[in-house]
C-alpha atoms as a PDB file:
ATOM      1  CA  UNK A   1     165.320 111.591 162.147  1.00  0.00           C
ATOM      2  CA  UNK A   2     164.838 111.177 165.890  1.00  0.00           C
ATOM      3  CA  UNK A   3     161.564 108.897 166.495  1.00  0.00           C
ATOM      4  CA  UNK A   4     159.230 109.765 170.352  1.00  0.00           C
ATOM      5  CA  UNK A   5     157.400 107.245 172.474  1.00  0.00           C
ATOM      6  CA  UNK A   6     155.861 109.926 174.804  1.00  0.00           C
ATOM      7  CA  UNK A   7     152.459 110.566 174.902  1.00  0.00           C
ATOM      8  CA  UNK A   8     150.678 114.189 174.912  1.00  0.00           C
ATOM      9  CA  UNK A   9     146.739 115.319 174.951  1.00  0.00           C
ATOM     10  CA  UNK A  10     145.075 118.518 174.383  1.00  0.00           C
ATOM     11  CA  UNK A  11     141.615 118.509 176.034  1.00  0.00           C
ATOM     12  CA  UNK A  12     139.563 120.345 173.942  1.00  0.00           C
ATOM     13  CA  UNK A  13     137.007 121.151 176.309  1.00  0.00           C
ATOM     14  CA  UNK A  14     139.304 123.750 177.027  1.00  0.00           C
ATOM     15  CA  UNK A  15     139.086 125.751 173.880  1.00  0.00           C
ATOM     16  CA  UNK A  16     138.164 128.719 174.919  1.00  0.00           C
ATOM     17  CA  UNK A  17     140.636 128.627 177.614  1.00  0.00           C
ATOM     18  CA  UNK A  18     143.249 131.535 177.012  1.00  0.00           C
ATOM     19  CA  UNK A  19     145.379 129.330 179.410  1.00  0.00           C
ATOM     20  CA  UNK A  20     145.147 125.798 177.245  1.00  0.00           C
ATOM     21  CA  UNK A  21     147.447 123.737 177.007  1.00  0.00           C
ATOM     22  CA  UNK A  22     149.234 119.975 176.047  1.00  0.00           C
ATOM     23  CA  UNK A  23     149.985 117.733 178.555  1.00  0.00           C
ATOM     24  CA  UNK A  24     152.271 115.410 178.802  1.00  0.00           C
ATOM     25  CA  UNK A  25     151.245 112.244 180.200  1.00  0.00           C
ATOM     26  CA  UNK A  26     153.708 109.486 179.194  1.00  0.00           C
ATOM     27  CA  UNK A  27     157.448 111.205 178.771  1.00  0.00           C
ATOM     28  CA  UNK A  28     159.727 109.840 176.135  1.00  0.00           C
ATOM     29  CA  UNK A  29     162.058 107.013 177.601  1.00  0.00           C
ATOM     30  CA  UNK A  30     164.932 108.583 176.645  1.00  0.00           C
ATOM     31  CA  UNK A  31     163.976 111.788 178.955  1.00  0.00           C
ATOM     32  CA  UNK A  32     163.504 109.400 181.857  1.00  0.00           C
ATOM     33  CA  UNK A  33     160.325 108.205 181.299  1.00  0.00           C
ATOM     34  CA  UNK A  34     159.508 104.541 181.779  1.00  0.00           C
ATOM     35  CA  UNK A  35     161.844 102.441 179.800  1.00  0.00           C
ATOM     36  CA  UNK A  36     160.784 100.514 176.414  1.00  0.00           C
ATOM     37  CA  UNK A  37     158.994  97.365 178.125  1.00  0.00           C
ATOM     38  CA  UNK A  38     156.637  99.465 179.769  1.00  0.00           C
ATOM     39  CA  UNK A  39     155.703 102.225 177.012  1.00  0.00           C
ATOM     40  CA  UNK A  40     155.675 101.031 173.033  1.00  0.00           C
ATOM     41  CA  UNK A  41     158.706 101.539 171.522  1.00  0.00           C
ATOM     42  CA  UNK A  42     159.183 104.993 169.737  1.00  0.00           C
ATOM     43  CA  UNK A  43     157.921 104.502 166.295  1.00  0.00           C
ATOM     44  CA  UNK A  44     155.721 106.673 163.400  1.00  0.00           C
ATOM     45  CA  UNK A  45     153.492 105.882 161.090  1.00  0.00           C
ATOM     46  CA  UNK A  46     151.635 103.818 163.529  1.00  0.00           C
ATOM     47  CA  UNK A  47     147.592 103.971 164.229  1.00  0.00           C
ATOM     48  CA  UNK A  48     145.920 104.822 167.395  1.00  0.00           C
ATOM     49  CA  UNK A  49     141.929 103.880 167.950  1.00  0.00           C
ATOM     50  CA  UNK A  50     140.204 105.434 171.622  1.00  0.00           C
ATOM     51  CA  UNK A  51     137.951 102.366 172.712  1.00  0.00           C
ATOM     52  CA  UNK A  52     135.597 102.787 176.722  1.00  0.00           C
ATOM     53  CA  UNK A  53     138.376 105.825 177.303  1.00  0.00           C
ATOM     54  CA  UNK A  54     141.051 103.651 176.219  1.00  0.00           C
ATOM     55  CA  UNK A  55     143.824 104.266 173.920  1.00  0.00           C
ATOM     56  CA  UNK A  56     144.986 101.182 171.222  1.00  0.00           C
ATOM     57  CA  UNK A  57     147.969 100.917 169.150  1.00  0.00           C
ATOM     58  CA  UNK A  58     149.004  99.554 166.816  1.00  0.00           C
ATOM     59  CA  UNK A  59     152.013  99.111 163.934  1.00  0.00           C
ATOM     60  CA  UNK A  60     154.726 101.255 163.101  1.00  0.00           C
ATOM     61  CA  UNK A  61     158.321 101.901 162.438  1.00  0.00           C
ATOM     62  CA  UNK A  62     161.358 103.051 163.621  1.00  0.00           C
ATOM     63  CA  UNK A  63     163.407 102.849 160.390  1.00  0.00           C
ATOM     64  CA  UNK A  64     165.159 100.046 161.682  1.00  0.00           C
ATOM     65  CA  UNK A  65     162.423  97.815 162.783  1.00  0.00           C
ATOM     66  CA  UNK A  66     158.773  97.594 161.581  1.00  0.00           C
ATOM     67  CA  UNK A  67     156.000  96.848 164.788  1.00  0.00           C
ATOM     68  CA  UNK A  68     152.917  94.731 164.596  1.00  0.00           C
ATOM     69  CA  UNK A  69     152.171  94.875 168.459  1.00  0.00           C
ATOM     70  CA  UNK A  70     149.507  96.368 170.172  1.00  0.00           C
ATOM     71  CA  UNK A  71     149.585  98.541 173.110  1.00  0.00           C
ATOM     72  CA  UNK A  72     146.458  99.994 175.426  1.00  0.00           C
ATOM     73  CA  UNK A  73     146.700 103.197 177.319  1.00  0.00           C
ATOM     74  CA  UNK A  74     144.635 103.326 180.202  1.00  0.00           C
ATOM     75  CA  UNK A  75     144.163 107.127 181.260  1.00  0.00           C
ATOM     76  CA  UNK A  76     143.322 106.556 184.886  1.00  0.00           C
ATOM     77  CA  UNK A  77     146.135 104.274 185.487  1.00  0.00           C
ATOM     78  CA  UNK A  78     147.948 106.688 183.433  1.00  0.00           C
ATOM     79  CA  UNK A  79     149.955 103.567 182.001  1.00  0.00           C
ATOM     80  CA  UNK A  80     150.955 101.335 178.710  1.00  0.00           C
ATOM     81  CA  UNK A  81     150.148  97.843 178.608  1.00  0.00           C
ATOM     82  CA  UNK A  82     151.326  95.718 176.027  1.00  0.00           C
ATOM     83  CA  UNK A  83     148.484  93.482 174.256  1.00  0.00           C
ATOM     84  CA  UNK A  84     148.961  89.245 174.133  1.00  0.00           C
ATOM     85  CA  UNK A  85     147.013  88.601 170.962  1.00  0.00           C
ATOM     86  CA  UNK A  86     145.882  85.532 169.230  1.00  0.00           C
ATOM     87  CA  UNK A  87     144.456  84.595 165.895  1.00  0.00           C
ATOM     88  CA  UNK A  88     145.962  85.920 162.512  1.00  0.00           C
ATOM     89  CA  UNK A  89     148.279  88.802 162.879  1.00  0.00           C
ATOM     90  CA  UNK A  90     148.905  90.675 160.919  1.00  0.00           C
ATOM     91  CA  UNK A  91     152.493  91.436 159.039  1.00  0.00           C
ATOM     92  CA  UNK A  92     154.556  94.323 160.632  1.00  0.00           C
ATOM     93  CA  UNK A  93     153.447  97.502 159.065  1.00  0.00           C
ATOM     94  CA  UNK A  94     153.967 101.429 158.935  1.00  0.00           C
ATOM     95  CA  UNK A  95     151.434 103.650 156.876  1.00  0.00           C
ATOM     96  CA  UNK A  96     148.558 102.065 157.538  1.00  0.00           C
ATOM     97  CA  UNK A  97     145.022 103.001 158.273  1.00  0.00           C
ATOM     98  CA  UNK A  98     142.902 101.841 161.241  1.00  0.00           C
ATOM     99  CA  UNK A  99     139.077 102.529 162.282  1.00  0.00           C
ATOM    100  CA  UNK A 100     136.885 101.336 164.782  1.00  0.00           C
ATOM    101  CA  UNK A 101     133.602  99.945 164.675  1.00  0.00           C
ATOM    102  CA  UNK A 102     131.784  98.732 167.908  1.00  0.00           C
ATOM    103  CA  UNK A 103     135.105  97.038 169.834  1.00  0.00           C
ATOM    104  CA  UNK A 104     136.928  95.849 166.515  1.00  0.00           C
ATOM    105  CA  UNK A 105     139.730  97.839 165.089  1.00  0.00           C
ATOM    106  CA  UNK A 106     140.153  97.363 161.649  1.00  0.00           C
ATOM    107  CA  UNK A 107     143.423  97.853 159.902  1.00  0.00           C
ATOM    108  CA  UNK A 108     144.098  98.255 156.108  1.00  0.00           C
ATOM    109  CA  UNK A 109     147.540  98.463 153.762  1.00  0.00           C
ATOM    110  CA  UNK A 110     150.420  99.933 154.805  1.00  0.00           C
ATOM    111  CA  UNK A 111     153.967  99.912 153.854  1.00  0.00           C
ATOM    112  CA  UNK A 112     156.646  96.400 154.680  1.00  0.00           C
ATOM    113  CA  UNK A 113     160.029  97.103 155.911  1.00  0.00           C
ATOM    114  CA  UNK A 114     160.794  95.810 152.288  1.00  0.00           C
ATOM    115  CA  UNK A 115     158.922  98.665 150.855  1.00  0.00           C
ATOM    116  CA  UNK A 116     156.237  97.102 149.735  1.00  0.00           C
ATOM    117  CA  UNK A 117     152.415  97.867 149.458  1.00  0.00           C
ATOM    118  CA  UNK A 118     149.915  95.605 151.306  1.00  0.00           C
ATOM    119  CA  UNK A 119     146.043  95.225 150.421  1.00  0.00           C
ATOM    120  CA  UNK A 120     144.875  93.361 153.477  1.00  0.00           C
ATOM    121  CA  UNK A 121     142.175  94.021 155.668  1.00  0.00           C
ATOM    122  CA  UNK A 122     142.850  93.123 159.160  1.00  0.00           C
ATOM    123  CA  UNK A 123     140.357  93.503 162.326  1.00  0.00           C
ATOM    124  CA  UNK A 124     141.316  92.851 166.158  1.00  0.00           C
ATOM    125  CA  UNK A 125     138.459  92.731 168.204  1.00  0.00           C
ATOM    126  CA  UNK A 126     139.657  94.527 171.276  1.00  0.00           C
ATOM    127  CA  UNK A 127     137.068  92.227 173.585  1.00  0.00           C
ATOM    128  CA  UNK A 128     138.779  89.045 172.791  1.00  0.00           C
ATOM    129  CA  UNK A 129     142.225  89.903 171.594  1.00  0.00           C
ATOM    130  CA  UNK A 130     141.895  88.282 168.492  1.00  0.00           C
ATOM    131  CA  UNK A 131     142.903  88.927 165.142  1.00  0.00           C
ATOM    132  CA  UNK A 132     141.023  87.758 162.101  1.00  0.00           C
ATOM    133  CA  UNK A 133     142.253  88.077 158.493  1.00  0.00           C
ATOM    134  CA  UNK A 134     139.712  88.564 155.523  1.00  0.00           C
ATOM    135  CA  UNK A 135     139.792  87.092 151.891  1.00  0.00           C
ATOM    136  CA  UNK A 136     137.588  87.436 148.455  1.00  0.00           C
ATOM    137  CA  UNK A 137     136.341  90.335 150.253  1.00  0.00           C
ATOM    138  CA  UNK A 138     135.701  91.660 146.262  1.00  0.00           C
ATOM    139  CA  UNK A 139     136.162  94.643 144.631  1.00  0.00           C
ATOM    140  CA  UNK A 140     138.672  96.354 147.184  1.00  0.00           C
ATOM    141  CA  UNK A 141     141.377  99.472 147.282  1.00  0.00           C
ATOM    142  CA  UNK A 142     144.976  98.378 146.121  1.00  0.00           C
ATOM    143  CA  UNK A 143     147.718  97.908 148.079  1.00  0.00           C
ATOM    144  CA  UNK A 144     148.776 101.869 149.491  1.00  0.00           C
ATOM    145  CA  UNK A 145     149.489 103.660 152.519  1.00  0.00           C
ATOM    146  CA  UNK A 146     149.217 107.359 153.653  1.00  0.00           C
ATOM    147  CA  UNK A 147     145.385 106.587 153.174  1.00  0.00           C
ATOM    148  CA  UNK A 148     142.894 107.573 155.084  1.00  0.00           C
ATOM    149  CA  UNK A 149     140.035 105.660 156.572  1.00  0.00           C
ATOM    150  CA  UNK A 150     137.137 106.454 158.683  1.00  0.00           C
ATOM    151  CA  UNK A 151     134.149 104.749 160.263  1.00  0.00           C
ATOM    152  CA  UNK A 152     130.918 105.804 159.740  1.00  0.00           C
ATOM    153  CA  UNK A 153     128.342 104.214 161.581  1.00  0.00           C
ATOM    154  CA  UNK A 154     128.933 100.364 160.540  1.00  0.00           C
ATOM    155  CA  UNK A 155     130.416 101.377 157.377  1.00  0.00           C
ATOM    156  CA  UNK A 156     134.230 101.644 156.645  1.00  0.00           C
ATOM    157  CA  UNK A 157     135.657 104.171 153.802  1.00  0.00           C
ATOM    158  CA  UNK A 158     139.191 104.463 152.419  1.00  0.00           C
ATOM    159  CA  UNK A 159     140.285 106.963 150.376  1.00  0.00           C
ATOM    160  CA  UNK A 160     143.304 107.845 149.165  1.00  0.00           C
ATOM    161  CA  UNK A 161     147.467 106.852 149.879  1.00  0.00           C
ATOM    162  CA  UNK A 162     149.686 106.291 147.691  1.00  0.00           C
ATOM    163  CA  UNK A 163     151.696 103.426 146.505  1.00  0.00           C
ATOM    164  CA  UNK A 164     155.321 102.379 146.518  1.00  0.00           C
ATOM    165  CA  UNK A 165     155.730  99.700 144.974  1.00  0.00           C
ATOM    166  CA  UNK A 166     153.655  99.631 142.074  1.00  0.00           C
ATOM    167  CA  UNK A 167     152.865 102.282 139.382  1.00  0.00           C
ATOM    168  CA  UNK A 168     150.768 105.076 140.582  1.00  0.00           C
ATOM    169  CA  UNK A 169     146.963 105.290 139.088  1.00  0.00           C
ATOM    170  CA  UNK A 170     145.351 108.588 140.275  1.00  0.00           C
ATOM    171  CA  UNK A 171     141.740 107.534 139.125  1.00  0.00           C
ATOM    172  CA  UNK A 172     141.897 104.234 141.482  1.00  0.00           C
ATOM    173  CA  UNK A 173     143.452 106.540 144.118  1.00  0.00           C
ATOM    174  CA  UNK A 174     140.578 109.528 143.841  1.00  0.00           C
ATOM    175  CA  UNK A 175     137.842 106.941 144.513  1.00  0.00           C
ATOM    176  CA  UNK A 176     136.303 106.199 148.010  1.00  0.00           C
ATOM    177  CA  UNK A 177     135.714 102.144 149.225  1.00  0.00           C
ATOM    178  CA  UNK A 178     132.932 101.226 151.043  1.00  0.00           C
ATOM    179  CA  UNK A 179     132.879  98.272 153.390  1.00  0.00           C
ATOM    180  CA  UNK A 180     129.873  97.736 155.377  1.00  0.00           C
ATOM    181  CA  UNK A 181     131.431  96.004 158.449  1.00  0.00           C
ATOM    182  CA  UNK A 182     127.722  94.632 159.259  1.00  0.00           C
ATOM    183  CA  UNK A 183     127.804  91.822 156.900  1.00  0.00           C
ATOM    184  CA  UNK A 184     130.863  90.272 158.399  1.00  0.00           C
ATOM    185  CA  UNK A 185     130.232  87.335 160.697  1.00  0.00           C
ATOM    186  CA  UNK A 186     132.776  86.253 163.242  1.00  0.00           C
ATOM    187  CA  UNK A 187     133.285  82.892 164.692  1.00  0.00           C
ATOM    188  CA  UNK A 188     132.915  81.990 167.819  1.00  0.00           C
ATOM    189  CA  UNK A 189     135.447  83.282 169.627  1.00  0.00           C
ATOM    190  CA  UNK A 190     135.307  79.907 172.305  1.00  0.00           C
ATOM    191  CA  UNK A 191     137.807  77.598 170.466  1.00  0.00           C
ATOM    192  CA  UNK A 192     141.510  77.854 170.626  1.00  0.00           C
ATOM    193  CA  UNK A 193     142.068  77.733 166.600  1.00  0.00           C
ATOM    194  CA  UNK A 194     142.572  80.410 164.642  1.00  0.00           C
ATOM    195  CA  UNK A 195     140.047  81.683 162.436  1.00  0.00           C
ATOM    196  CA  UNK A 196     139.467  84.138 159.981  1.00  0.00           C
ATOM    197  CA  UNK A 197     136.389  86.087 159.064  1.00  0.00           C
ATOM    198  CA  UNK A 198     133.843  85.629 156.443  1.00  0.00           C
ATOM    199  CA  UNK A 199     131.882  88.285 154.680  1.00  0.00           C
END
């Protein structure tokens, strides 16, 4: 029951290295690392995405509060920096799924702080900060989270989750979705409005 903001990696170059081992680079705040402000909240069920040996994440929960901010890592400054982002954001979320394509993270589902299921399909586009929100995107996975999604080349594929709010259908669940993110066009990001994407 006791949620972590620190931040540990295993480099796996190092194997075969009877001395491996975790490091920590970001300590929780609560051990004396930096206070909340300068690190993310602690929080689970949140997504992380590695983007030009950068770390971005986003969502989460800490059972008391649900998170839709993003946060960047930078590994040689060795230091959180909270995102300002524009455009359509999405709702705070825990359970989701995320995936990167080129520089836009795409996020699908997850779970409200009312307990209920979402659907959407998200994407920030970590050059510009923006969000974009999608609709009649057709056939698509139902609302779930505890799925899985991975990029592949320019495709997307979820599979899996589970629902909470809404009577579970193991068929729908067993089947993969298949976006290809190449048939999206994005506006130009030069105006001030907000936009969403079409596909």
């Amino acid at each position: 029951g006791f949620f972590f903001n620190d931040l540990i990696a295993f480099d796996l170059n190092q194997l075969q290295n009877p001395a491996n081992k975790w490091d920590v680079l970001v300590q929780n705040s609560h051990e004396g690392g930096p206070p909340e402000g300068q690190i993310p909240a602690a929080r689970t069920n949140h997504t992380i995405v590695s983007h030009n040996d950068k770390l971005y994440l986003f969502g989460g929960t800490n059972g008391v509060r649900w998170f839709n901010d993003v946060w960047c890592f930078d590994p040689r400054a060795g230091a959180w920096a909270e995102i300002d982002c524009v455009g359509f954001i999405p709702t705070p979320r825990e359970g989701h799924a995320a995936a990167l394509v080129g520089d836009v993270m795409y996020v699908f589902g997850g779970r409200t702080d009312e307990g209920i299921d979402l659907g959407d399909l998200s994407a920030f586009r970590i050059s510009s900060r923006r969000w974009y929100s999608f609709q009649n995107m057709g056939p698509a996975p139902s609302p779930r989270s505890g799925h899985s999604m991975t990029a592949f080349g320019k495709q997307i594929i979820v599979m899996a989750g589970e629902p909470s709010s809404a009577p579970r259908d193991a068929n729908e669940l067993s089947m993969a979705y298949i976006l290809d993110t190449s048939k999206i066009r994005y506006p130009n990001d030069s105006g001030t409005a907000e936009r969403s994407a079409v596909a």
